[in-house]
C-alpha atoms as a PDB file:
ATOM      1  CA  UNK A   1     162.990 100.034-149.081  1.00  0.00           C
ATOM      2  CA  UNK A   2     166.341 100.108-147.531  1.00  0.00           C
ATOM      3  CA  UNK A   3     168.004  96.128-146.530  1.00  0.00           C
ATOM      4  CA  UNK A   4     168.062  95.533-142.679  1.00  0.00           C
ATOM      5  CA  UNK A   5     171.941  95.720-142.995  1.00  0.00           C
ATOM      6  CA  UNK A   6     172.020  99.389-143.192  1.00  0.00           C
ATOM      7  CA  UNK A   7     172.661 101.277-140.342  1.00  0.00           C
ATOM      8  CA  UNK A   8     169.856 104.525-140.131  1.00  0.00           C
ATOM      9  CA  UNK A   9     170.446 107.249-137.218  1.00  0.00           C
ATOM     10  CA  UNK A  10     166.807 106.828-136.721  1.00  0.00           C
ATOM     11  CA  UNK A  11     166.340 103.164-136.808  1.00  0.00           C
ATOM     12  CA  UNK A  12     168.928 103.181-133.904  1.00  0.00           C
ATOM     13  CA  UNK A  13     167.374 106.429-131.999  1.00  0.00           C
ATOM     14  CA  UNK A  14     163.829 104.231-132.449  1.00  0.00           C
ATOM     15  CA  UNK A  15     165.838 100.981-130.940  1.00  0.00           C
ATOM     16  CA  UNK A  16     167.151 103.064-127.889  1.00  0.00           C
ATOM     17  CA  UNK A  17     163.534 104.543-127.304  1.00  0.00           C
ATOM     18  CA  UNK A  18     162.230 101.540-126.932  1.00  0.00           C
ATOM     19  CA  UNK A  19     164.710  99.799-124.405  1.00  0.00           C
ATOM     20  CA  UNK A  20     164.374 102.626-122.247  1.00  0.00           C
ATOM     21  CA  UNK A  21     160.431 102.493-122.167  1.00  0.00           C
ATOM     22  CA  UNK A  22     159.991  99.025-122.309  1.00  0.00           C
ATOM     23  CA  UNK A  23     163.230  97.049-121.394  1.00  0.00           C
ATOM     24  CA  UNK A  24     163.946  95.638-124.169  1.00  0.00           C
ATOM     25  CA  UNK A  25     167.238  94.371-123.787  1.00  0.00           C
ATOM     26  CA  UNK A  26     167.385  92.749-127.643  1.00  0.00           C
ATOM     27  CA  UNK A  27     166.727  96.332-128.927  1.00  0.00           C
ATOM     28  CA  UNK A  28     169.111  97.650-126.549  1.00  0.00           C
ATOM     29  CA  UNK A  29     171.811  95.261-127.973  1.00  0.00           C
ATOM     30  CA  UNK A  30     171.037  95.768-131.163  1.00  0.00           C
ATOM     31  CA  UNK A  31     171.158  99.683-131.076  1.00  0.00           C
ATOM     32  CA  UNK A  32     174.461  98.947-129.369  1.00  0.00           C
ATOM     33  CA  UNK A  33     176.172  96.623-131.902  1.00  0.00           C
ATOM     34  CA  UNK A  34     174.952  99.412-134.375  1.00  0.00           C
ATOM     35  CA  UNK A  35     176.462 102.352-132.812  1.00  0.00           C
ATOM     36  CA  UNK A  36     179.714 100.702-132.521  1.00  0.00           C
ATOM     37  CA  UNK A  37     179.872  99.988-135.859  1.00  0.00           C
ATOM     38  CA  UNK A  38     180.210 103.227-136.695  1.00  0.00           C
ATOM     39  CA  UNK A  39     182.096 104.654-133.934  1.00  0.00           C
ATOM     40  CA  UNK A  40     184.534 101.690-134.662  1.00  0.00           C
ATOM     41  CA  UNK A  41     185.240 103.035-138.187  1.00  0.00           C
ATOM     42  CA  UNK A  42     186.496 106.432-139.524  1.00  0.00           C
ATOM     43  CA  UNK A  43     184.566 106.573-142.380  1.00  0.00           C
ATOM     44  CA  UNK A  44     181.207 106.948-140.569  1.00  0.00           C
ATOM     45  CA  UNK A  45     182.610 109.172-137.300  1.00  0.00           C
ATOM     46  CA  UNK A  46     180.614 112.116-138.713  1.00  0.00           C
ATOM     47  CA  UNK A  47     177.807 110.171-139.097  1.00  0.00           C
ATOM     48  CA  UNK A  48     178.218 108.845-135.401  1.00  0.00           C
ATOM     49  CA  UNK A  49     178.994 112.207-133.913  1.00  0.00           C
ATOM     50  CA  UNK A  50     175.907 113.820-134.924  1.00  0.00           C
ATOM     51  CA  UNK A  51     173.890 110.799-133.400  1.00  0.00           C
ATOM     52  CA  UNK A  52     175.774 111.542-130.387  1.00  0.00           C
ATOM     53  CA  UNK A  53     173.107 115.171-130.194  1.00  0.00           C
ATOM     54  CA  UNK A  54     170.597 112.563-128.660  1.00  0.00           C
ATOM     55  CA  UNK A  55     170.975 112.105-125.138  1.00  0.00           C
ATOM     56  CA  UNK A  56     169.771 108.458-125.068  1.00  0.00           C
ATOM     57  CA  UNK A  57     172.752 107.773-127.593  1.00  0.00           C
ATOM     58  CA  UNK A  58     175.013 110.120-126.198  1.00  0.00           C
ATOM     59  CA  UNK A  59     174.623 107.892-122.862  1.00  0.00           C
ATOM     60  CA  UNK A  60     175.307 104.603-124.539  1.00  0.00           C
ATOM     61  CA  UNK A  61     178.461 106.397-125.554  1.00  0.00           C
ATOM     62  CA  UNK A  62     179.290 107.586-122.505  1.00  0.00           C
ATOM     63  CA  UNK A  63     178.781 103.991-120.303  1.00  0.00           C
ATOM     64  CA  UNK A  64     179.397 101.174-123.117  1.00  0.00           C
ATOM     65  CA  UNK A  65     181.140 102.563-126.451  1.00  0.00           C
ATOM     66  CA  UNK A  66     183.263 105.055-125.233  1.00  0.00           C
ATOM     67  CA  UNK A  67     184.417 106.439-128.161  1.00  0.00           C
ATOM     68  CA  UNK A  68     182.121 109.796-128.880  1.00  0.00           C
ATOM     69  CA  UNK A  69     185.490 111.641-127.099  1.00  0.00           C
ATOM     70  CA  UNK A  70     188.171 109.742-128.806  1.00  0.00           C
ATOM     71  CA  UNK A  71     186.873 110.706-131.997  1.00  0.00           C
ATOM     72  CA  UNK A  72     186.304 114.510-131.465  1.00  0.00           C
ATOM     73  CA  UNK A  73     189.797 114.471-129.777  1.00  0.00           C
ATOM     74  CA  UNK A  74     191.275 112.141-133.237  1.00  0.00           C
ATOM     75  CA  UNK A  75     189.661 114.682-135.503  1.00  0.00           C
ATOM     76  CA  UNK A  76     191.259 117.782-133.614  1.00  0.00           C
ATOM     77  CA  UNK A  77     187.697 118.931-132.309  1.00  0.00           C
ATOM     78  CA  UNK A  78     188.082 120.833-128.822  1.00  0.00           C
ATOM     79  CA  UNK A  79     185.949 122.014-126.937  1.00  0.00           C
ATOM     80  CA  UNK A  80     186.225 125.583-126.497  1.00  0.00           C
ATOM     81  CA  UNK A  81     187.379 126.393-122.454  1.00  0.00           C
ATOM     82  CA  UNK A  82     184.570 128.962-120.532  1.00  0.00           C
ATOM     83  CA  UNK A  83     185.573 131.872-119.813  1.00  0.00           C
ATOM     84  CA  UNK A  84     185.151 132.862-115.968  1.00  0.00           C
ATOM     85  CA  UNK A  85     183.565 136.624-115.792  1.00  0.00           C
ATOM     86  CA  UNK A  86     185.740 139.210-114.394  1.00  0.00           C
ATOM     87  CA  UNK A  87     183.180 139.757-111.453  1.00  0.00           C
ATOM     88  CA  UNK A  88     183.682 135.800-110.519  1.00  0.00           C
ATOM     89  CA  UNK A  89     187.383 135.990-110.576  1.00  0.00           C
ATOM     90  CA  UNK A  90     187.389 139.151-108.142  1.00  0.00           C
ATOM     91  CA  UNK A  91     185.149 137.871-105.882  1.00  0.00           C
ATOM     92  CA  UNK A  92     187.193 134.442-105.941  1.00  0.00           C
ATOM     93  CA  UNK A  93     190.152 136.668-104.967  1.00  0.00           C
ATOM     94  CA  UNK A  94     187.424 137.999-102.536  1.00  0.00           C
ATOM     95  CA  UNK A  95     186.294 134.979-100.962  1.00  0.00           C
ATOM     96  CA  UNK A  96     190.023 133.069-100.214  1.00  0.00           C
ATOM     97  CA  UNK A  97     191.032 136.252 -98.419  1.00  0.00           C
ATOM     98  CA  UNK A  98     187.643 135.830 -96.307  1.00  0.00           C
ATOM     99  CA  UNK A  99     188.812 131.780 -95.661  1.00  0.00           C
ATOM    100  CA  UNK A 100     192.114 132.870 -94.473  1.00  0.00           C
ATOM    101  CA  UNK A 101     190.762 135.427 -92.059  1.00  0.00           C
ATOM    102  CA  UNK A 102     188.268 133.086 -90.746  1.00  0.00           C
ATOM    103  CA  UNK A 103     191.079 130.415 -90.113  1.00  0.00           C
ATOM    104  CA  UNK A 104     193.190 132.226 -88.384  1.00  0.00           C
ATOM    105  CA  UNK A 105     190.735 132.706 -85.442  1.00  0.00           C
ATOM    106  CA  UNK A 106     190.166 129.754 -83.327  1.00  0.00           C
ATOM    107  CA  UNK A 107     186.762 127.512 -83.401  1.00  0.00           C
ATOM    108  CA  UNK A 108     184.057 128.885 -80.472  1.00  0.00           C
ATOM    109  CA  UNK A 109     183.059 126.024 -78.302  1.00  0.00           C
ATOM    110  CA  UNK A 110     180.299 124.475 -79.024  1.00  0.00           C
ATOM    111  CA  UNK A 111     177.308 123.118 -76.016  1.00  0.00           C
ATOM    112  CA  UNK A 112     176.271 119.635 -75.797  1.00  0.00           C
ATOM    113  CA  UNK A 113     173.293 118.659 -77.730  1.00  0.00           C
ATOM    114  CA  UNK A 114     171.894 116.734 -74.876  1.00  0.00           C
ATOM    115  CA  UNK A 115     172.689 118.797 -71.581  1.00  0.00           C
ATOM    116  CA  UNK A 116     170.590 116.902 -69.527  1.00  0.00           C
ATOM    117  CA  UNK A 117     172.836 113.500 -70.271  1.00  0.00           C
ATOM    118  CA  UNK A 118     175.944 115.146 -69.256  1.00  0.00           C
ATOM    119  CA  UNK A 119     174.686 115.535 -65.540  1.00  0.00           C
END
């Protein structure tokens, strides 16, 4: 059996579950201090980035630890850019055309809501 010192991906994932079913703020904590211990230190940012595939964890990252980004950025991990289709790109062309057509021409008037107020 492993000590309570060590630090298990799924002794943490099993501390999240359970603050966000029950409310358990000490498991919450705990799963916390745990997560930054090894987002704090380089030696176990692998080990932290692939707990960062479960959303629970991956939103502890994003609201308290901040540091899920850092890393990937420190270890020269990008994200590769999307790619907008051709089709999107013509019809963006397309559409702005469209905007500055319908600018051009002034606003019709618009009737009152509530006609009978106005008399």
């Amino acid at each position: 059996m492993t000590s309570p010192s060590r630090i298990s991906r799924a002794r943490i994932l099993e501390q999240l579950r359970l603050a966000s079913r029950k409310g358990d703020r000490g498991a919450l904590m705990l799963a916390t201090d745990q997560m930054k211990t090894l987002a704090y230190s380089p030696r176990y940012w692998d080990r932290y980035l692939e707990l960062l595939s479960n959303p629970l964890a991956r939103l502890v990252d994003l609201m308290v630890i901040k540091q899920g980004d850092k890393i990937a950025h420190q270890k020269g991990w990008t994200r590769p850019k999307r790619e907008r289709p051709a089709k999107a790109k013509a019809k963006g062309a397309k559409g702005n055309e469209r905007a500055r057509r319908k600018r051009s021409t002034p606003p019709s008037p618009q009737g009152s809501l509530f006609p009978d107020l106005l008399s």
